[in-house]
C-alpha atoms as a PDB file:
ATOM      1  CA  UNK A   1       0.000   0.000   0.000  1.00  0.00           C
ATOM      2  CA  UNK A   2       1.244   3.605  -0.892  1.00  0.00           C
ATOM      3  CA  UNK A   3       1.017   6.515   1.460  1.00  0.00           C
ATOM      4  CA  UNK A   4       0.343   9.234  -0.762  1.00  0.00           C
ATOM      5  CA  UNK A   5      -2.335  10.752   0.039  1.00  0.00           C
ATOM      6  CA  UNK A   6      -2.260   9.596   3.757  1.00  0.00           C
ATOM      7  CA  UNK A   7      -2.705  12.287   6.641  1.00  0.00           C
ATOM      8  CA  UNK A   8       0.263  11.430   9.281  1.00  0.00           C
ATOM      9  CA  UNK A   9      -0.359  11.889  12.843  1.00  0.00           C
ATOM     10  CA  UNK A  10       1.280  15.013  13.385  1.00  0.00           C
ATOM     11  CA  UNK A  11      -0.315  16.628  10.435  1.00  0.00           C
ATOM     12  CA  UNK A  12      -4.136  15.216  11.955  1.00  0.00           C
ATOM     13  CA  UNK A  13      -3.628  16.838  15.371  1.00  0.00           C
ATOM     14  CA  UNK A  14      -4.081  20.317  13.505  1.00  0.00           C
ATOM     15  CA  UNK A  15      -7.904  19.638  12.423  1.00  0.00           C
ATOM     16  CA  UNK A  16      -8.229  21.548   8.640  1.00  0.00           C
ATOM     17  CA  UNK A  17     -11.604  22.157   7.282  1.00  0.00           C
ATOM     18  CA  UNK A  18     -12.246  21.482   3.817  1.00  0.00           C
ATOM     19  CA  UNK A  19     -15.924  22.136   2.688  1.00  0.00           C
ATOM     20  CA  UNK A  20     -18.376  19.955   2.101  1.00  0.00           C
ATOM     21  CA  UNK A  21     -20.199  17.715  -0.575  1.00  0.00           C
ATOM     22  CA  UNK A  22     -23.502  17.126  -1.136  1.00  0.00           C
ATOM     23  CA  UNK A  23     -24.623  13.430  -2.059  1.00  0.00           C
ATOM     24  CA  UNK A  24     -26.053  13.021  -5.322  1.00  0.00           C
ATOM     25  CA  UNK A  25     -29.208  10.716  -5.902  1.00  0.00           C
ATOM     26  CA  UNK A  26     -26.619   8.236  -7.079  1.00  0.00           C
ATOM     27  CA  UNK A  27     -24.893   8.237  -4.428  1.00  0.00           C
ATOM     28  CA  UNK A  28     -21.939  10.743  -5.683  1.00  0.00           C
ATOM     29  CA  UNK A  29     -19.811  13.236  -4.267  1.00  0.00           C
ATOM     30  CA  UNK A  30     -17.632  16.187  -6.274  1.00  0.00           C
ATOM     31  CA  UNK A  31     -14.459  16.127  -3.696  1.00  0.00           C
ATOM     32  CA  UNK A  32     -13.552  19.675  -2.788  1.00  0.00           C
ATOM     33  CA  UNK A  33     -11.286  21.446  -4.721  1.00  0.00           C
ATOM     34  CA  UNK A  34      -8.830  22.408  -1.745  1.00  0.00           C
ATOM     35  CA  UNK A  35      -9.222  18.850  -1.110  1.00  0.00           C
ATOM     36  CA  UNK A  36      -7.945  17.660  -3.805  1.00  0.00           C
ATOM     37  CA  UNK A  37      -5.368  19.678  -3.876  1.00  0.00           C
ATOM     38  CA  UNK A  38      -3.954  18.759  -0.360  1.00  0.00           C
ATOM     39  CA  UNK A  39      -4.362  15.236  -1.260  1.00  0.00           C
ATOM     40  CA  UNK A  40      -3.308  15.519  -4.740  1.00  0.00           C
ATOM     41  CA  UNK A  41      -6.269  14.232  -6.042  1.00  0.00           C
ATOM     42  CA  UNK A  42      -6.286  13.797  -9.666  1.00  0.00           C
ATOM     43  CA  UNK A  43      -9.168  11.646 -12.221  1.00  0.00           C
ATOM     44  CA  UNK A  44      -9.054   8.327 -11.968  1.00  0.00           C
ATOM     45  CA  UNK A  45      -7.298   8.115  -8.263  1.00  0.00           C
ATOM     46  CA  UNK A  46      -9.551   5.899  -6.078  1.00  0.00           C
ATOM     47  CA  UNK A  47     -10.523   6.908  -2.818  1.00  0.00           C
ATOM     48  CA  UNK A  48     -10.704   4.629   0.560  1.00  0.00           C
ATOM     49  CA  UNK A  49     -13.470   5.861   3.160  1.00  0.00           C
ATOM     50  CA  UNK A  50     -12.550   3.786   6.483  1.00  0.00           C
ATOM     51  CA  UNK A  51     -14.460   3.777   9.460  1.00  0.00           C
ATOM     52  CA  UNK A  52     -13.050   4.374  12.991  1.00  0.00           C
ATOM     53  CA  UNK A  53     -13.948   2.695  16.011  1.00  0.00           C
ATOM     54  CA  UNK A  54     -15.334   6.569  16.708  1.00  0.00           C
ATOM     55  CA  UNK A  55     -17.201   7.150  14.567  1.00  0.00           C
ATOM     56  CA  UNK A  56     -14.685   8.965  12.400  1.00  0.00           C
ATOM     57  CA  UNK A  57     -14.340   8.595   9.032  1.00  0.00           C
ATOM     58  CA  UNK A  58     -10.549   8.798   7.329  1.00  0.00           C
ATOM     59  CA  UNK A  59     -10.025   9.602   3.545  1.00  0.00           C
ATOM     60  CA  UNK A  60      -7.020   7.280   1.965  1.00  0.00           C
ATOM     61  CA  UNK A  61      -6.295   8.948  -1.343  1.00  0.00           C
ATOM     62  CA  UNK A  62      -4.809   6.322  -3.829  1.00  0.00           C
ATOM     63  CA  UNK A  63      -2.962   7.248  -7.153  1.00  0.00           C
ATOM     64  CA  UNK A  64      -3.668   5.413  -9.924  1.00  0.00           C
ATOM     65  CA  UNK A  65      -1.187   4.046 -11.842  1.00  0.00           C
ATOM     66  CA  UNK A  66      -1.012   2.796 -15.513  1.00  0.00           C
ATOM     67  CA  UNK A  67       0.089  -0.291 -16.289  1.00  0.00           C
ATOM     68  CA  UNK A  68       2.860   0.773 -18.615  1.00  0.00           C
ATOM     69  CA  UNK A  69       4.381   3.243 -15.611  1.00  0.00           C
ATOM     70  CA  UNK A  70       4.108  -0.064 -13.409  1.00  0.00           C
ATOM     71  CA  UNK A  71       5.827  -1.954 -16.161  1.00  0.00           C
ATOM     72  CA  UNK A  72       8.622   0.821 -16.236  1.00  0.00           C
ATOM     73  CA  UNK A  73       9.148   1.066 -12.661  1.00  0.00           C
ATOM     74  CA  UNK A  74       9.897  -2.393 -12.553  1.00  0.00           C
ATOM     75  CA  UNK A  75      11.740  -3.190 -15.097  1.00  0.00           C
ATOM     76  CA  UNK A  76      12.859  -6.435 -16.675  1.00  0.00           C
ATOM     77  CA  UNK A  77      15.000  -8.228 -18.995  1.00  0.00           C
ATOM     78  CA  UNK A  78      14.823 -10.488 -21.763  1.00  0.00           C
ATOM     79  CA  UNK A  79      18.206 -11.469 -23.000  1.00  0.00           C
ATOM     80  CA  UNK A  80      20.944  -9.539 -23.772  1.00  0.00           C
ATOM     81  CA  UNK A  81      19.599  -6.576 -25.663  1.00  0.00           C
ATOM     82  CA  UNK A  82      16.537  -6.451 -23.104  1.00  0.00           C
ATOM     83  CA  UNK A  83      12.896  -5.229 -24.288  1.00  0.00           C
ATOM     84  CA  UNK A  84      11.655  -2.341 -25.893  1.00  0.00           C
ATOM     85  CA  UNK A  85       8.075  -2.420 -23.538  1.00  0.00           C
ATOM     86  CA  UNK A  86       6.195   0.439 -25.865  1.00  0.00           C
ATOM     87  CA  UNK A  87       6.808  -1.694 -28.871  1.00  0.00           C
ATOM     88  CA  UNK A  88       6.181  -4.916 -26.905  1.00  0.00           C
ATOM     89  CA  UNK A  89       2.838  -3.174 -25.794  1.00  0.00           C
ATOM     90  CA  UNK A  90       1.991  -1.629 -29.189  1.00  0.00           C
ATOM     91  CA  UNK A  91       2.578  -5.280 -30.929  1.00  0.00           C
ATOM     92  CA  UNK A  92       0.269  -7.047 -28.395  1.00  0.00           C
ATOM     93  CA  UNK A  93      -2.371  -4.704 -28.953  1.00  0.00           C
ATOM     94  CA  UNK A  94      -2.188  -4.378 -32.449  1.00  0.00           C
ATOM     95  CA  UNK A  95      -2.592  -8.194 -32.183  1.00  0.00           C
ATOM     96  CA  UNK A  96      -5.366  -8.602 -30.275  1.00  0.00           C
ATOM     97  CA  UNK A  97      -6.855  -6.109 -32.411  1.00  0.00           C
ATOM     98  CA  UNK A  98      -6.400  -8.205 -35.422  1.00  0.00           C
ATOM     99  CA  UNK A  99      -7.906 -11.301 -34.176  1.00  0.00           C
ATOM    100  CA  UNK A 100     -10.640  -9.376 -32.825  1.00  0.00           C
ATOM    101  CA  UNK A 101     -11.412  -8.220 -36.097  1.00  0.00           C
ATOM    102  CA  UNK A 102     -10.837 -12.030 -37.711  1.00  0.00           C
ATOM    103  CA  UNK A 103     -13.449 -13.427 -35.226  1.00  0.00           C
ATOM    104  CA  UNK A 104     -15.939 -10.080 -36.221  1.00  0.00           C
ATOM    105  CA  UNK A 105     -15.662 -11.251 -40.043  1.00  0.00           C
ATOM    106  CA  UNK A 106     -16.159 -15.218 -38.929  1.00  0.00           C
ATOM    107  CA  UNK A 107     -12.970 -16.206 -40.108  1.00  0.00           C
END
């Protein structure tokens, strides 16, 4: 699990109030912008609402990550000259892409 996004202790002793949200009929929220901000917040981060044995509730903000930025951070080899992972990517798709067009005609 990732911190970022995490309140520490020292930081939660000084209470900091951010607005409010009002709860669509779906069951949405727009996050505050100052929120966001202090969280750094961004689409397509995913948020954790956890209960405390208070009642409180604590906000875990959660970057996303693509796939290809987890690929680079973690890095492997194949061989000596190693992989080049956007072309490895691009080939795979461009791939599936074809057969999903083979099995669209019947063929």
């Amino acid at each position: 699990m990732t911190t970022e996004g995490l309140v520490t202790a020292k930081q939660a002793t000084a209470e900091q109030d951010f607005g409010e949200a009002t709860v669509t009929s779906k069951g949405q929220i727009t996050v505050p912008n100052d929120l966001r901000k202090a969280l750094d917040i961004s689409a397509g981060d995913r948020l954790r609402f956890v209960r405390a044995p208070d009642g409180s509730v604590r906000l875990e903000a959660r970057k996303r990550r693509r796939i290809v930025d987890f690929a680079r951070a973690n890095a492997f080899r194949a061989g000596e000259a190693g992989l080049d992972l956007d072309k490895t990517i691009d080939e795979a798709i461009t791939l599936a892409m074809e057969e999903r067009e083979r099995r669209s005609r019947g063929g």
